[in-house]
N, C-alpha and C. Protein backbone atom coordinates (compact mmCIF):
# COMPACT_ATOMS: atom_id res chain seq x y z
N UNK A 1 117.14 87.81 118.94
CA UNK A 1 115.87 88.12 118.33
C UNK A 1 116.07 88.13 116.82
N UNK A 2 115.13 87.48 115.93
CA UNK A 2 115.04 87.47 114.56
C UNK A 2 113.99 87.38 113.83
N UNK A 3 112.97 88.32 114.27
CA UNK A 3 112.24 88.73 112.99
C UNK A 3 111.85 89.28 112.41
N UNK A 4 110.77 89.60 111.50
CA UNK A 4 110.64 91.00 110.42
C UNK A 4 110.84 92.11 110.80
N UNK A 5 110.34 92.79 112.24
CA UNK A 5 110.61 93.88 112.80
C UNK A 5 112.24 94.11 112.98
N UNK A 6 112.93 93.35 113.41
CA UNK A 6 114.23 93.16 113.53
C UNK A 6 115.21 93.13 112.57
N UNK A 7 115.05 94.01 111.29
CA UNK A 7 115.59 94.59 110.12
C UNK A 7 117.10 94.59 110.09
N UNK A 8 117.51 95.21 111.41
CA UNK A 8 119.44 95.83 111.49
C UNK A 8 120.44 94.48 110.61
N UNK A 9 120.90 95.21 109.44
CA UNK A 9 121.98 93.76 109.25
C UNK A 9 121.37 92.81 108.08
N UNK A 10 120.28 93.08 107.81
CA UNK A 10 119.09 92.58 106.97
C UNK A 10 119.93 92.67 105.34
N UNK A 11 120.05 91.93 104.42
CA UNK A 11 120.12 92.31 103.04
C UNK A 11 119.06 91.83 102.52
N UNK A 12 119.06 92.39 101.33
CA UNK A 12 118.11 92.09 100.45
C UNK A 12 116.69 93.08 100.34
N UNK A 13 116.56 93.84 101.76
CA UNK A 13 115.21 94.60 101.86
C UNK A 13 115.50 95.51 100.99
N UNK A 14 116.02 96.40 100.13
CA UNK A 14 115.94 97.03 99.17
C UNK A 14 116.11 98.43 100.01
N UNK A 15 116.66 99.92 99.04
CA UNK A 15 116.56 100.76 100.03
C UNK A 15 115.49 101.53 100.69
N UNK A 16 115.33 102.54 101.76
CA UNK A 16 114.56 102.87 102.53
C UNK A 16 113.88 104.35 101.06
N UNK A 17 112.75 104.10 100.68
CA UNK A 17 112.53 105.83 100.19
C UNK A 17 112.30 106.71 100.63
N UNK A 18 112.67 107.84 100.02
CA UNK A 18 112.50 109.49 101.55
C UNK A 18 112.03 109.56 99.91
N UNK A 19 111.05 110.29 101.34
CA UNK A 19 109.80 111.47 100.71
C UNK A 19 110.43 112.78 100.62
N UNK A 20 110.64 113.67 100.17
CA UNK A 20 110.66 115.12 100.17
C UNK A 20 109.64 115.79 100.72
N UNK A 21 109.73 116.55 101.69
CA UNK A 21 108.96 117.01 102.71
C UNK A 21 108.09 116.59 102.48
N UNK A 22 108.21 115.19 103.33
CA UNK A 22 107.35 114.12 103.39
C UNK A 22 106.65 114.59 105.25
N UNK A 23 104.76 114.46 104.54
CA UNK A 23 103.68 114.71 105.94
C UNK A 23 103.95 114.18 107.03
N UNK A 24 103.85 114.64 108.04
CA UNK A 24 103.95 113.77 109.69
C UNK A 24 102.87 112.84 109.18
N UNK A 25 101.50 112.56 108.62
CA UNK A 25 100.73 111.97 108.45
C UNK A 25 100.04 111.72 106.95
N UNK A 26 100.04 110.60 106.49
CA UNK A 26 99.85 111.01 104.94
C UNK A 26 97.88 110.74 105.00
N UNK A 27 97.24 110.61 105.87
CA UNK A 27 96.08 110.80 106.04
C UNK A 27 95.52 110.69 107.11
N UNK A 28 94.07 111.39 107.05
CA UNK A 28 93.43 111.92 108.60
C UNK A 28 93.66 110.36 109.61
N UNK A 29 93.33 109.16 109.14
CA UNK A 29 93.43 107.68 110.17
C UNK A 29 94.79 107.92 110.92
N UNK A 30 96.10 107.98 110.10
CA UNK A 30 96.96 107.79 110.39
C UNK A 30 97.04 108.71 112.31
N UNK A 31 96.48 110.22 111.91
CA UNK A 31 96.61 110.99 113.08
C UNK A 31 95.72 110.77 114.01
N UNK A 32 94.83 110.25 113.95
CA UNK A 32 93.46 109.50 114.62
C UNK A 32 94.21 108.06 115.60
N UNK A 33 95.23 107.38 114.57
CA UNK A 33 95.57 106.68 115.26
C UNK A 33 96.74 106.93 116.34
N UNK A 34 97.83 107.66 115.66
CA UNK A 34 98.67 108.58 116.48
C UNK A 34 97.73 108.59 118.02
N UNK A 35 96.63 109.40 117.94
CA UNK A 35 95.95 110.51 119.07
C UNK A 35 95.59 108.98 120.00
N UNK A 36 94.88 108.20 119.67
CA UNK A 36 94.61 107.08 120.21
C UNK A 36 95.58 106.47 120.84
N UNK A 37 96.84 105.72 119.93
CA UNK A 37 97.57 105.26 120.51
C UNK A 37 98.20 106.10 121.98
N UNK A 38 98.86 107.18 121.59
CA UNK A 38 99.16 107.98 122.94
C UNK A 38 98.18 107.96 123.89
N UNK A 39 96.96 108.22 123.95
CA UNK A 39 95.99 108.00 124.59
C UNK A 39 95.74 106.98 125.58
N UNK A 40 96.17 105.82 125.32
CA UNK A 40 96.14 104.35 125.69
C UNK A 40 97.54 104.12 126.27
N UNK A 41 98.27 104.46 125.08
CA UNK A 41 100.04 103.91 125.85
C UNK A 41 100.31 105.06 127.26
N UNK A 42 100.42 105.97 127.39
CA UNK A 42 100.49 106.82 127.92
C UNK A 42 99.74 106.76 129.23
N UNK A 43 98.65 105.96 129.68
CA UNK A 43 97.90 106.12 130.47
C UNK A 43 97.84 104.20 130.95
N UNK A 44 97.93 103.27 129.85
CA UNK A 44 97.55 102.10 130.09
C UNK A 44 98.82 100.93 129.75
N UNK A 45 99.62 101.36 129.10
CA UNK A 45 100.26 100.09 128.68
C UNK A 45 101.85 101.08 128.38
N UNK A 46 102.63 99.87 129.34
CA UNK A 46 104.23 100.46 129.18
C UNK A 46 104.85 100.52 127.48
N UNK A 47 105.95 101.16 126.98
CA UNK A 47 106.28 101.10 125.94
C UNK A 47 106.89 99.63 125.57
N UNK A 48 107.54 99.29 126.55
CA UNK A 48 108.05 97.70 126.03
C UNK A 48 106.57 96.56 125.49
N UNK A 49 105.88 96.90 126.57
CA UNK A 49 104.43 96.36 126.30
C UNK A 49 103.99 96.70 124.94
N UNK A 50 104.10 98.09 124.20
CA UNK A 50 103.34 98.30 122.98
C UNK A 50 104.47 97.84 122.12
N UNK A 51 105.60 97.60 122.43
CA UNK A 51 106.49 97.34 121.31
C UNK A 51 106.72 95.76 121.08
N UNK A 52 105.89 95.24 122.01
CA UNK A 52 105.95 93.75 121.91
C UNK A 52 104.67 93.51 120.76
N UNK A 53 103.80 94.33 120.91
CA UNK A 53 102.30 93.60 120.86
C UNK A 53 102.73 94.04 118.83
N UNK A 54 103.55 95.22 118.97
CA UNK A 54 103.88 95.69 117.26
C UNK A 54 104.64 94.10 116.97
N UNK A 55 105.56 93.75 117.49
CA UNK A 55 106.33 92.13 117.46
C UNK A 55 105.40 91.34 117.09
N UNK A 56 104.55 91.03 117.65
CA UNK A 56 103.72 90.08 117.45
C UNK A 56 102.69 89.79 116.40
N UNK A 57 102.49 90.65 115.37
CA UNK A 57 102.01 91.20 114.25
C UNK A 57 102.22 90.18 113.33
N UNK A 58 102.01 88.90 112.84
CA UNK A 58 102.46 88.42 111.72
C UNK A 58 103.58 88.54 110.78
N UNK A 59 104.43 88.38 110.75
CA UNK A 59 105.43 88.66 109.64
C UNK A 59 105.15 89.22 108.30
N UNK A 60 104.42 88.41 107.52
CA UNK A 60 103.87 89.22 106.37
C UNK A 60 103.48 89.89 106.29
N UNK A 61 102.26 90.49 107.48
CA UNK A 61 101.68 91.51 107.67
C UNK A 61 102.27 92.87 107.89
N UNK A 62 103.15 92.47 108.66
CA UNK A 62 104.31 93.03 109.54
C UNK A 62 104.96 93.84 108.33
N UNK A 63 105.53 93.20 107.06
CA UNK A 63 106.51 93.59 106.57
C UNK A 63 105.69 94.74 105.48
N UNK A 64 103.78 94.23 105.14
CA UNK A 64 103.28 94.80 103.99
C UNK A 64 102.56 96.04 104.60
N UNK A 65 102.96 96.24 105.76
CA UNK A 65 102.03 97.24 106.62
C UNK A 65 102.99 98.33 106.93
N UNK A 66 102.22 99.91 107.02
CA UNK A 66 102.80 101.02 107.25
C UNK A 66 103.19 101.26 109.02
N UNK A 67 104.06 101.83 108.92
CA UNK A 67 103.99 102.64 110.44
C UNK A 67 102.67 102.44 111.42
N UNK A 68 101.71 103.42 110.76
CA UNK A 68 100.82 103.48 111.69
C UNK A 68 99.85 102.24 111.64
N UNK A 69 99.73 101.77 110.75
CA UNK A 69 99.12 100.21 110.85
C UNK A 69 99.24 99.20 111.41
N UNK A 70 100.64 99.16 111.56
CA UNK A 70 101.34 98.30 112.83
C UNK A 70 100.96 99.03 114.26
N UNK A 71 100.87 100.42 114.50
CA UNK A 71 100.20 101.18 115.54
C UNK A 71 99.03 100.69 116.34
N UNK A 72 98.18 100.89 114.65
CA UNK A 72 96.76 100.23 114.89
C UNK A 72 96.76 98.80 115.59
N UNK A 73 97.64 98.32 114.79
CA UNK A 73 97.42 97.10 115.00
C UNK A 73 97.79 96.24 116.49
N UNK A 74 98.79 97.09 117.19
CA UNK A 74 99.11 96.82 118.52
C UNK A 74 97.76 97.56 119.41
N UNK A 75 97.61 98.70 119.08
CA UNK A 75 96.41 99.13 119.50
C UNK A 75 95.62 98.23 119.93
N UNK A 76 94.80 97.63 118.51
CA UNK A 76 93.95 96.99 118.66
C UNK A 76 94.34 95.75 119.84
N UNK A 77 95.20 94.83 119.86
CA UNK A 77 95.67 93.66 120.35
C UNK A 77 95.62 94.07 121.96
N UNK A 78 95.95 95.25 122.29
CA UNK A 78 96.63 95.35 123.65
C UNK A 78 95.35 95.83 124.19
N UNK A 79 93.97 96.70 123.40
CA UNK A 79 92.92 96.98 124.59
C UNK A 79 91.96 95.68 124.08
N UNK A 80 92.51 95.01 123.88
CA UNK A 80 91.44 93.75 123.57
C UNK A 80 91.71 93.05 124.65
N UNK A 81 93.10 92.90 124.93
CA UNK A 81 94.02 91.93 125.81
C UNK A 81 93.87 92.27 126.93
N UNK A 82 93.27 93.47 127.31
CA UNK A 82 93.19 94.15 128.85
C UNK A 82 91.70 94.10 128.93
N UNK A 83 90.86 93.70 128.74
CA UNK A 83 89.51 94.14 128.35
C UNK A 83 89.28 95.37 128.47
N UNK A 84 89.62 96.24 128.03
CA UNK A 84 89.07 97.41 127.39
C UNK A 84 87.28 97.59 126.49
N UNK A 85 87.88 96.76 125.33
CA UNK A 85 86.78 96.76 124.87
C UNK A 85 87.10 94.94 124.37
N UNK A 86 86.26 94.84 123.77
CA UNK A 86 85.86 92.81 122.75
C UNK A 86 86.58 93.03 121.57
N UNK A 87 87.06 92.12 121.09
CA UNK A 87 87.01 92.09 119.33
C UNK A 87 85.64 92.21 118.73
N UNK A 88 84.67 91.65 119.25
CA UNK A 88 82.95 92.08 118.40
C UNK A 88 82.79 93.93 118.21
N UNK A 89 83.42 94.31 119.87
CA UNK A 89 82.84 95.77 119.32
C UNK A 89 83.49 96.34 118.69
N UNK A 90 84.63 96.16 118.15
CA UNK A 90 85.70 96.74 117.35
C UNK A 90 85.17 96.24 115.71
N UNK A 91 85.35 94.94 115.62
CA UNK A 91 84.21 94.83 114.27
C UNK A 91 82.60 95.54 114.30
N UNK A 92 81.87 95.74 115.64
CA UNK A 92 80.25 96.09 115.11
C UNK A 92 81.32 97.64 114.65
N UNK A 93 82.19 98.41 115.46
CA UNK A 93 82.25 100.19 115.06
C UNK A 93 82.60 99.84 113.40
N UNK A 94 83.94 99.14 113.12
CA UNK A 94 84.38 99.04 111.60
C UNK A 94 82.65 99.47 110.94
N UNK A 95 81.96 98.33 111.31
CA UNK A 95 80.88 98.00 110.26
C UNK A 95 80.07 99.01 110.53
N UNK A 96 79.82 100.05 111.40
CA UNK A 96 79.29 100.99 111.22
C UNK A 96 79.54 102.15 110.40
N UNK A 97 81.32 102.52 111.08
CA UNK A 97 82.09 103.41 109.71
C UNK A 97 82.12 103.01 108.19
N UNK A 98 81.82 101.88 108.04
CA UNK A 98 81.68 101.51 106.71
C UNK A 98 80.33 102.08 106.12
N UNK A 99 79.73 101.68 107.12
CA UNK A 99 78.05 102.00 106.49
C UNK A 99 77.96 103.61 106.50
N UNK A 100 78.90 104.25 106.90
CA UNK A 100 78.71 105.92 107.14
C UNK A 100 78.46 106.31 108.23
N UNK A 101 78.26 105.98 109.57
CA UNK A 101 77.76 106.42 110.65
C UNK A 101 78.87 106.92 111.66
């Protein structure tokens, strides 16, 4: 296996920064997504399963994205992939939270 996720042995990535009592969550999404993800993995999709769908993430994306974004982002992929819900209704909610609702 060789890619962005697959770091071990890696030069050049620069070092890791620690926070000083650094938050379990550095904002409310992050724990929203936490609660979700468990929600779903836990009940719907094995861990190898969610750790593939984090794999599958684009590389660039992969590398410019936080923890829980990559979360999201398997999230999103894996109840799309099961029909859970569409990609439309996941964009109409975005575009509602945007608008305030």
């Amino acid at each position: 296996m060789n890619g962005p996720h697959d770091m071990g042995g890696m030069h050049g990535m620069g070092s890791i920064p620690m926070e000083p009592d650094e938050p379990v969550f550095h904002s409310a999404w992050e724990a929203k997504v936490f609660a979700m993800s468990f929600a779903t993995f836990c009940n719907f999709f094995p861990v190898d399963e969610t750790r593939h769908a984090c794999e599958r993430m684009p590389p660039g994306a992969y590398l410019s994205s936080s923890y829980y974004e990559r979360w999201l982002y398997a999230l999103e992929l894996l109840i799309t992939e099961h029909n859970l819900v569409t990609p439309e209704e996941i964009e109409q909610r975005m575009a509602e939270l945007a608008q305030g609702e």
